[in-house]
N, C-alpha and C. Protein backbone atom coordinates (compact mmCIF):
# COMPACT_ATOMS: atom_id res chain seq x y z
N UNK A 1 -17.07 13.80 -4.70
CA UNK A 1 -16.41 13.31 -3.51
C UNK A 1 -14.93 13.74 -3.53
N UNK A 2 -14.08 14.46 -2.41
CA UNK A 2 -13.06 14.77 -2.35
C UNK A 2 -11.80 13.47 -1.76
N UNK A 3 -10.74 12.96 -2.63
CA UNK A 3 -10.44 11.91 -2.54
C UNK A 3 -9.37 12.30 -1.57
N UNK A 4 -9.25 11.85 -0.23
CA UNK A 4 -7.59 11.78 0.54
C UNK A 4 -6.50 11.60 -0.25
N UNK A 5 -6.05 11.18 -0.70
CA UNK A 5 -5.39 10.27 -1.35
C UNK A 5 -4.73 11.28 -2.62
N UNK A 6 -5.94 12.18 -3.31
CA UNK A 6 -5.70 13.21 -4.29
C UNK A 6 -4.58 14.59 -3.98
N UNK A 7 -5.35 14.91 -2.37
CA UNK A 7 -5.35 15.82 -1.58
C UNK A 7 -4.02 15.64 -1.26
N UNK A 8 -3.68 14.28 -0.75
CA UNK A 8 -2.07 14.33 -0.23
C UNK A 8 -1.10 14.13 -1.48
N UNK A 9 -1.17 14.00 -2.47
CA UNK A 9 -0.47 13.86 -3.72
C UNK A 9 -0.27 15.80 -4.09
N UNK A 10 -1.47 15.98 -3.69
CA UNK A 10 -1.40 17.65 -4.70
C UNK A 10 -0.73 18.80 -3.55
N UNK A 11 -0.39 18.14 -2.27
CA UNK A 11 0.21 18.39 -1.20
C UNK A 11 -1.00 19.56 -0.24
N UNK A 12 -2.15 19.29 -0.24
CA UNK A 12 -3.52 19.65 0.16
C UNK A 12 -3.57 19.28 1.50
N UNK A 13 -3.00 17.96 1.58
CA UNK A 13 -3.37 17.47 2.89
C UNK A 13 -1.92 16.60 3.40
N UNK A 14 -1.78 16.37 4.78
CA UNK A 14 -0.64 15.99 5.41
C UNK A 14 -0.62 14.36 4.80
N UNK A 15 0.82 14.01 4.94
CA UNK A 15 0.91 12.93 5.05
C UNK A 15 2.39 12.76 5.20
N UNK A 16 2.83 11.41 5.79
CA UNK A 16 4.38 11.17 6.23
C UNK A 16 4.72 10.27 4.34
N UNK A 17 5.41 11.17 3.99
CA UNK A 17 5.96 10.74 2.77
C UNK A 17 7.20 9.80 3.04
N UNK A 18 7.18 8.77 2.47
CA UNK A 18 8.56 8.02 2.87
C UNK A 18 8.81 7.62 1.02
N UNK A 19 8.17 7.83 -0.14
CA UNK A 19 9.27 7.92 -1.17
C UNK A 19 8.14 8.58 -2.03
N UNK A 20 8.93 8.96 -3.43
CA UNK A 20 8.47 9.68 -4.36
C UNK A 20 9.55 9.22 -5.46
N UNK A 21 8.01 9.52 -6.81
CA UNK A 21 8.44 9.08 -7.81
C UNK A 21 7.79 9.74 -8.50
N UNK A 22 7.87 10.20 -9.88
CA UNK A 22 6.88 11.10 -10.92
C UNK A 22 5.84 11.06 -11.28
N UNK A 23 5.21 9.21 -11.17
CA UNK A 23 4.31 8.93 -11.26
C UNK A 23 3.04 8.40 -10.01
N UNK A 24 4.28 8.43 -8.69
CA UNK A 24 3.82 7.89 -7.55
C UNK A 24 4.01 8.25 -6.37
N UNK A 25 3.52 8.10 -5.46
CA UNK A 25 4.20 8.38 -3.58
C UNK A 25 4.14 7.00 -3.02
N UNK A 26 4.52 6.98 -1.78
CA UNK A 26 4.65 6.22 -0.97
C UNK A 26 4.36 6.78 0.38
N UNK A 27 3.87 6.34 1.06
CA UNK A 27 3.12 7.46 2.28
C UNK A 27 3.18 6.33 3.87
N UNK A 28 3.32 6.33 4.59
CA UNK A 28 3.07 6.18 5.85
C UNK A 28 1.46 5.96 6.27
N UNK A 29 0.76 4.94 6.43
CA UNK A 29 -0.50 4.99 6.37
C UNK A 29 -0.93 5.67 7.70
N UNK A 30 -2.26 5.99 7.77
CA UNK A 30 -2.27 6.87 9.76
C UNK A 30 -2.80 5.66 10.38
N UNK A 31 -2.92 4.26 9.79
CA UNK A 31 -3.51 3.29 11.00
C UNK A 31 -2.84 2.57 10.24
N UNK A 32 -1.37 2.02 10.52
CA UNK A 32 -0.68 0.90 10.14
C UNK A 32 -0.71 -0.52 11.29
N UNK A 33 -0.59 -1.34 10.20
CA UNK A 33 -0.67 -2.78 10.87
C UNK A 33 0.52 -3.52 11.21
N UNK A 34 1.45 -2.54 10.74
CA UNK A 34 3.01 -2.80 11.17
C UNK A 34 3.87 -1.75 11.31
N UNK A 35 5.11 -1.67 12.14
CA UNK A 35 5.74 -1.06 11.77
C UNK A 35 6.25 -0.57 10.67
N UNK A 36 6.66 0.03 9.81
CA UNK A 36 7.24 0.24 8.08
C UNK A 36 6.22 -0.57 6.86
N UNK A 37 4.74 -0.17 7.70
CA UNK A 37 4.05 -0.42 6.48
C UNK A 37 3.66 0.82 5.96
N UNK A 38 3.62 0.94 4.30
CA UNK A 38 3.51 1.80 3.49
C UNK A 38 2.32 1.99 2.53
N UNK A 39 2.06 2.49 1.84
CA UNK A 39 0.83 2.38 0.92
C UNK A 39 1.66 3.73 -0.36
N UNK A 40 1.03 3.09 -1.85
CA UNK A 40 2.02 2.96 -2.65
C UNK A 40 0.47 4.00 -3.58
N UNK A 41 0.55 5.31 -3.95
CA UNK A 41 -0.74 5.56 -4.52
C UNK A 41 0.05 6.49 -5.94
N UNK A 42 -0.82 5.83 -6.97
CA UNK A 42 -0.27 6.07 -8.48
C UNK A 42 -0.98 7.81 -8.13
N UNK A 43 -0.32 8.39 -9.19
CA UNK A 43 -0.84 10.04 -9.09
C UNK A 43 -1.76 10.57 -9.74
N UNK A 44 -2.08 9.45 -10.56
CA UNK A 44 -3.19 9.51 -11.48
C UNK A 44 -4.50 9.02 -10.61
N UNK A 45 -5.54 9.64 -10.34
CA UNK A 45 -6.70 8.85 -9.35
C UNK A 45 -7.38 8.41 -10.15
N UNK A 46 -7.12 6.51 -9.93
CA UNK A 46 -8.41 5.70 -10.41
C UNK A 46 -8.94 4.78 -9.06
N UNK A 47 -10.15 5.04 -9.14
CA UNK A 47 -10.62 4.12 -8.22
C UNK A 47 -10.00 2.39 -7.60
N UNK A 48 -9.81 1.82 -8.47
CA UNK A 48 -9.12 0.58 -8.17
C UNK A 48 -8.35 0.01 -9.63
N UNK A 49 -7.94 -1.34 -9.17
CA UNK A 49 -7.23 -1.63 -9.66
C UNK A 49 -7.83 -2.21 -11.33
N UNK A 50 -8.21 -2.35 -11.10
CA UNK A 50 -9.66 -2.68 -12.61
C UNK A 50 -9.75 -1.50 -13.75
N UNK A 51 -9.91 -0.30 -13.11
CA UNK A 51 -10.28 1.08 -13.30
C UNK A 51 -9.09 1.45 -14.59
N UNK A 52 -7.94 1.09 -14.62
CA UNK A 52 -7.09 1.30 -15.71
C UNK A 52 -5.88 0.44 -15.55
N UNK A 53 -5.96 -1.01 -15.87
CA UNK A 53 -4.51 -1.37 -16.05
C UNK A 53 -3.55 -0.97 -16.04
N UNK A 54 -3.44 0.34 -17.04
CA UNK A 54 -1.80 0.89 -17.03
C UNK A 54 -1.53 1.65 -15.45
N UNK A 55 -2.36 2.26 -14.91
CA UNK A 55 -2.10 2.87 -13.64
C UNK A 55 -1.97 1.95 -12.83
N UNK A 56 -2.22 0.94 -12.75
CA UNK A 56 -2.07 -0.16 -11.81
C UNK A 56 -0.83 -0.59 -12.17
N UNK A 57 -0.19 -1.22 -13.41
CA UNK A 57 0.99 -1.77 -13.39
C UNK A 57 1.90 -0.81 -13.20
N UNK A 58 1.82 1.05 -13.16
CA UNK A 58 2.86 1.39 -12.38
C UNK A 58 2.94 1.53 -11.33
N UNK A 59 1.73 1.48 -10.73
CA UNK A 59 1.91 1.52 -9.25
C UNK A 59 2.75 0.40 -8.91
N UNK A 60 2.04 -0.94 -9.39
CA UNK A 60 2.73 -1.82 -8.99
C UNK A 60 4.45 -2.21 -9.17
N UNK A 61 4.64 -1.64 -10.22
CA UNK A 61 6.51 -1.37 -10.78
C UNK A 61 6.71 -0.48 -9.20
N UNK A 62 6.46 0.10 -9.09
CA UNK A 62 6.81 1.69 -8.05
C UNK A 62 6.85 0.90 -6.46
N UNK A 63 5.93 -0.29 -6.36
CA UNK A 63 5.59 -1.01 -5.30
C UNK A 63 6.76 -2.08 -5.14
N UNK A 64 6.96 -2.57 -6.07
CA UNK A 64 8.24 -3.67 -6.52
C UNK A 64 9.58 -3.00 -6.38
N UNK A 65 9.90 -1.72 -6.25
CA UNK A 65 10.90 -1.34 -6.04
C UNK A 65 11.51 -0.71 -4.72
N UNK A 66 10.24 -0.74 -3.52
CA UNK A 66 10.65 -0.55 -2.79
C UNK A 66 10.27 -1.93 -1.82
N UNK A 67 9.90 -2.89 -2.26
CA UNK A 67 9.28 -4.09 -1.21
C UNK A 67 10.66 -4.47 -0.64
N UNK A 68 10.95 -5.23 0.32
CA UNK A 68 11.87 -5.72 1.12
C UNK A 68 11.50 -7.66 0.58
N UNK A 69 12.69 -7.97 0.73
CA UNK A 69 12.37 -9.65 1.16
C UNK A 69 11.52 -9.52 2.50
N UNK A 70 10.62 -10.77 2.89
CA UNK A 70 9.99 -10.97 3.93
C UNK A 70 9.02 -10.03 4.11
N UNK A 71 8.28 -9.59 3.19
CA UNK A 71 7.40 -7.96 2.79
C UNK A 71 6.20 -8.79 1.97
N UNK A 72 4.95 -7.95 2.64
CA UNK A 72 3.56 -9.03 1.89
C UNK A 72 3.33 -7.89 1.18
N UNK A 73 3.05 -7.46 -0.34
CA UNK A 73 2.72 -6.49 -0.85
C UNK A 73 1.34 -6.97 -1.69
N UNK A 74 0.24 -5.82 -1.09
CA UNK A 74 -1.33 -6.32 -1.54
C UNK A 74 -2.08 -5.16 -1.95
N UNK A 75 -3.29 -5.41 -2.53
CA UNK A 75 -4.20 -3.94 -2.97
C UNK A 75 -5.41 -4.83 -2.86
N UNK A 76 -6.54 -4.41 -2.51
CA UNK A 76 -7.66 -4.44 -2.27
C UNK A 76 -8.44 -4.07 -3.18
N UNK A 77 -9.78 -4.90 -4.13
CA UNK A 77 -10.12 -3.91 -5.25
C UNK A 77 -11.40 -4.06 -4.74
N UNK A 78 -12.10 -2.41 -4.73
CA UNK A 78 -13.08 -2.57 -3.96
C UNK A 78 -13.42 -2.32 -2.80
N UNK A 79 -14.39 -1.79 -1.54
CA UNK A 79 -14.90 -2.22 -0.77
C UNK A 79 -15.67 -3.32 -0.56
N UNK A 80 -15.34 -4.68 -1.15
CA UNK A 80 -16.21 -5.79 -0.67
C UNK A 80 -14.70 -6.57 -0.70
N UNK A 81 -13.63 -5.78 -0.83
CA UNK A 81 -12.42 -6.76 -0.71
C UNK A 81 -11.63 -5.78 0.27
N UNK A 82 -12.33 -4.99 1.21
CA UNK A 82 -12.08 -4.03 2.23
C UNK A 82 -11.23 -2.77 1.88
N UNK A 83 -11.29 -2.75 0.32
CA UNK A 83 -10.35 -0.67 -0.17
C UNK A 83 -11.41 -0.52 1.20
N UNK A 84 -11.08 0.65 1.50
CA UNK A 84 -11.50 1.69 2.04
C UNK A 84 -11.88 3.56 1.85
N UNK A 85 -10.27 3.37 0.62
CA UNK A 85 -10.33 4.67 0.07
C UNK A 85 -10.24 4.12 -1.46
N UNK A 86 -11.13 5.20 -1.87
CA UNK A 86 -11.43 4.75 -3.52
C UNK A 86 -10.30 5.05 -4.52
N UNK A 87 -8.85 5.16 -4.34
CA UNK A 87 -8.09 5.51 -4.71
C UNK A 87 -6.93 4.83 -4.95
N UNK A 88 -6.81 3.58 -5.58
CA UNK A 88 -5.73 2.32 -5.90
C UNK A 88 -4.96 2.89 -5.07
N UNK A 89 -4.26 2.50 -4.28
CA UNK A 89 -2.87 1.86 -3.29
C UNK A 89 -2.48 0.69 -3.12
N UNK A 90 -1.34 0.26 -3.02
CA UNK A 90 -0.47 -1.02 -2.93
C UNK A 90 -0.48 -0.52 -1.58
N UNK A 91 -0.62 -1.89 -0.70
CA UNK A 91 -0.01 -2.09 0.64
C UNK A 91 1.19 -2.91 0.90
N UNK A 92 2.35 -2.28 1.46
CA UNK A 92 3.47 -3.03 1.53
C UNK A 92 3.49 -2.99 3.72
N UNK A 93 3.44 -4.42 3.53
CA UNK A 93 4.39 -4.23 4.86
C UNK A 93 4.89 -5.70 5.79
N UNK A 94 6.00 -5.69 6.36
CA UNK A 94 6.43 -6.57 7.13
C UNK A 94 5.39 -7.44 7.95
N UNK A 95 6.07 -8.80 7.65
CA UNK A 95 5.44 -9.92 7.75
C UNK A 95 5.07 -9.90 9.50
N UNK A 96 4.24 -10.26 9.95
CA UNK A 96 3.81 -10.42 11.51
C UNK A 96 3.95 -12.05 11.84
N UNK A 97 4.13 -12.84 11.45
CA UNK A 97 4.17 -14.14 11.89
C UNK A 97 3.06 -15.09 11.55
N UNK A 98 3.51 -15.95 12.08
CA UNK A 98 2.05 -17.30 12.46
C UNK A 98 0.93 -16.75 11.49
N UNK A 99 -0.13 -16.75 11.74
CA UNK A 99 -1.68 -16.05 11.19
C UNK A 99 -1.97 -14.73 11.03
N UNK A 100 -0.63 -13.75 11.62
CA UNK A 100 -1.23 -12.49 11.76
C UNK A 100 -1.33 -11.69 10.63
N UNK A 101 -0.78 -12.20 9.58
CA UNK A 101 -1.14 -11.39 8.77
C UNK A 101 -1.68 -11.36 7.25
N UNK A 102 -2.08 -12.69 7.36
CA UNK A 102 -2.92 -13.49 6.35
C UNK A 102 -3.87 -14.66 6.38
N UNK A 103 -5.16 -14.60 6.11
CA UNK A 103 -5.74 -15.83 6.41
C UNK A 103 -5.29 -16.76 6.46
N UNK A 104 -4.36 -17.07 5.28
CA UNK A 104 -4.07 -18.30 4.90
C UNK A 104 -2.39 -18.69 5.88
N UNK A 105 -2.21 -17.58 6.31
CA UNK A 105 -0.97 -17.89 7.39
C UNK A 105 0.55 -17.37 7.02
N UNK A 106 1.41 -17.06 7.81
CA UNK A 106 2.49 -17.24 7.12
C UNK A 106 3.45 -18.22 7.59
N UNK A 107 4.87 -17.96 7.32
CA UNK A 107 6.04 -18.56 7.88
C UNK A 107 5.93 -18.72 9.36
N UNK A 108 5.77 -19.60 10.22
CA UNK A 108 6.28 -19.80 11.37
C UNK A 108 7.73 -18.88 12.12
N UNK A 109 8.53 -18.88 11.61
CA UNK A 109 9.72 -18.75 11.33
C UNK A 109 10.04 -17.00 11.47
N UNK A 110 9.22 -16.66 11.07
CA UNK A 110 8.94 -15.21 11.48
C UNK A 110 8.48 -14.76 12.47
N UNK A 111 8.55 -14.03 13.12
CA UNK A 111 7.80 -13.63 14.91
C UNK A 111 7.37 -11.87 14.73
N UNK A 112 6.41 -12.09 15.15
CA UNK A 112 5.99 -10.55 15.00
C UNK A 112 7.02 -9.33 15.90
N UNK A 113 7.06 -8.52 15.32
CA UNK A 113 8.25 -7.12 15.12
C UNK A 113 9.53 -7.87 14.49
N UNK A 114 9.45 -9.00 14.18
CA UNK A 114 10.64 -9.32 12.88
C UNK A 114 10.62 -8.70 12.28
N UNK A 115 11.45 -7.82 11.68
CA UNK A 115 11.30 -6.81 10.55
C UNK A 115 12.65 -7.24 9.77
N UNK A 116 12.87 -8.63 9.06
CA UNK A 116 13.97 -9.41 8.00
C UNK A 116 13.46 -8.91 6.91
């Protein structure tokens, strides 16, 4: 199986790069759920987050350094926890308000296109 995710790291395939790191990118997703949401993919391809601890905790260092206050930063392990692409990414992105962007809800206090 040819991984997206591989492809745009090895510069194979397009993607809106918004940071880089030796071990990581940061990319512009093509169906974002917010404005300045990002997805955070280690350069090493492991399927998820399970798949190798150490690739995960740098992604996640790499993810932690660009999050904002008021920023929900998440990864999905799996398709039964909705991955989509088999290729660990951190999802970073600005909070939407009320319910929109977590079951469990967020801040009131926030209004969607708040971008604090």
């Amino acid at each position: 199986m040819i991984c997206v995710f591989c492809q745009i790291i090895n510069d194979q395939a397009p993607a809106e790069v918004v940071q880089v790191w030796p071990d990581a990118i940061a990319i512009a997703p093509l169906q974002p759920v917010a404005d300045g949401h990002r997805l955070v993919l280690p350069r090493t391809h492991v399927e998820t987050a399970v798949t190798d601890p150490v690739v995960t905790a740098t992604a996640a260092r790499r993810a932690a350094q660009t999050v904002r206050p008021g920023e929900h930063m998440a990864l999905n392990v799996g398709p039964e926890a909705g991955q989509t692409v088999p290729h660990l990414h951190i999802h970073l992105w600005p909070c939407l308000g009320a319910g929109a962007c977590m079951p469990w809800g967020c801040p009131t206090t926030h209004r969607k296109g708040d971008s604090r």
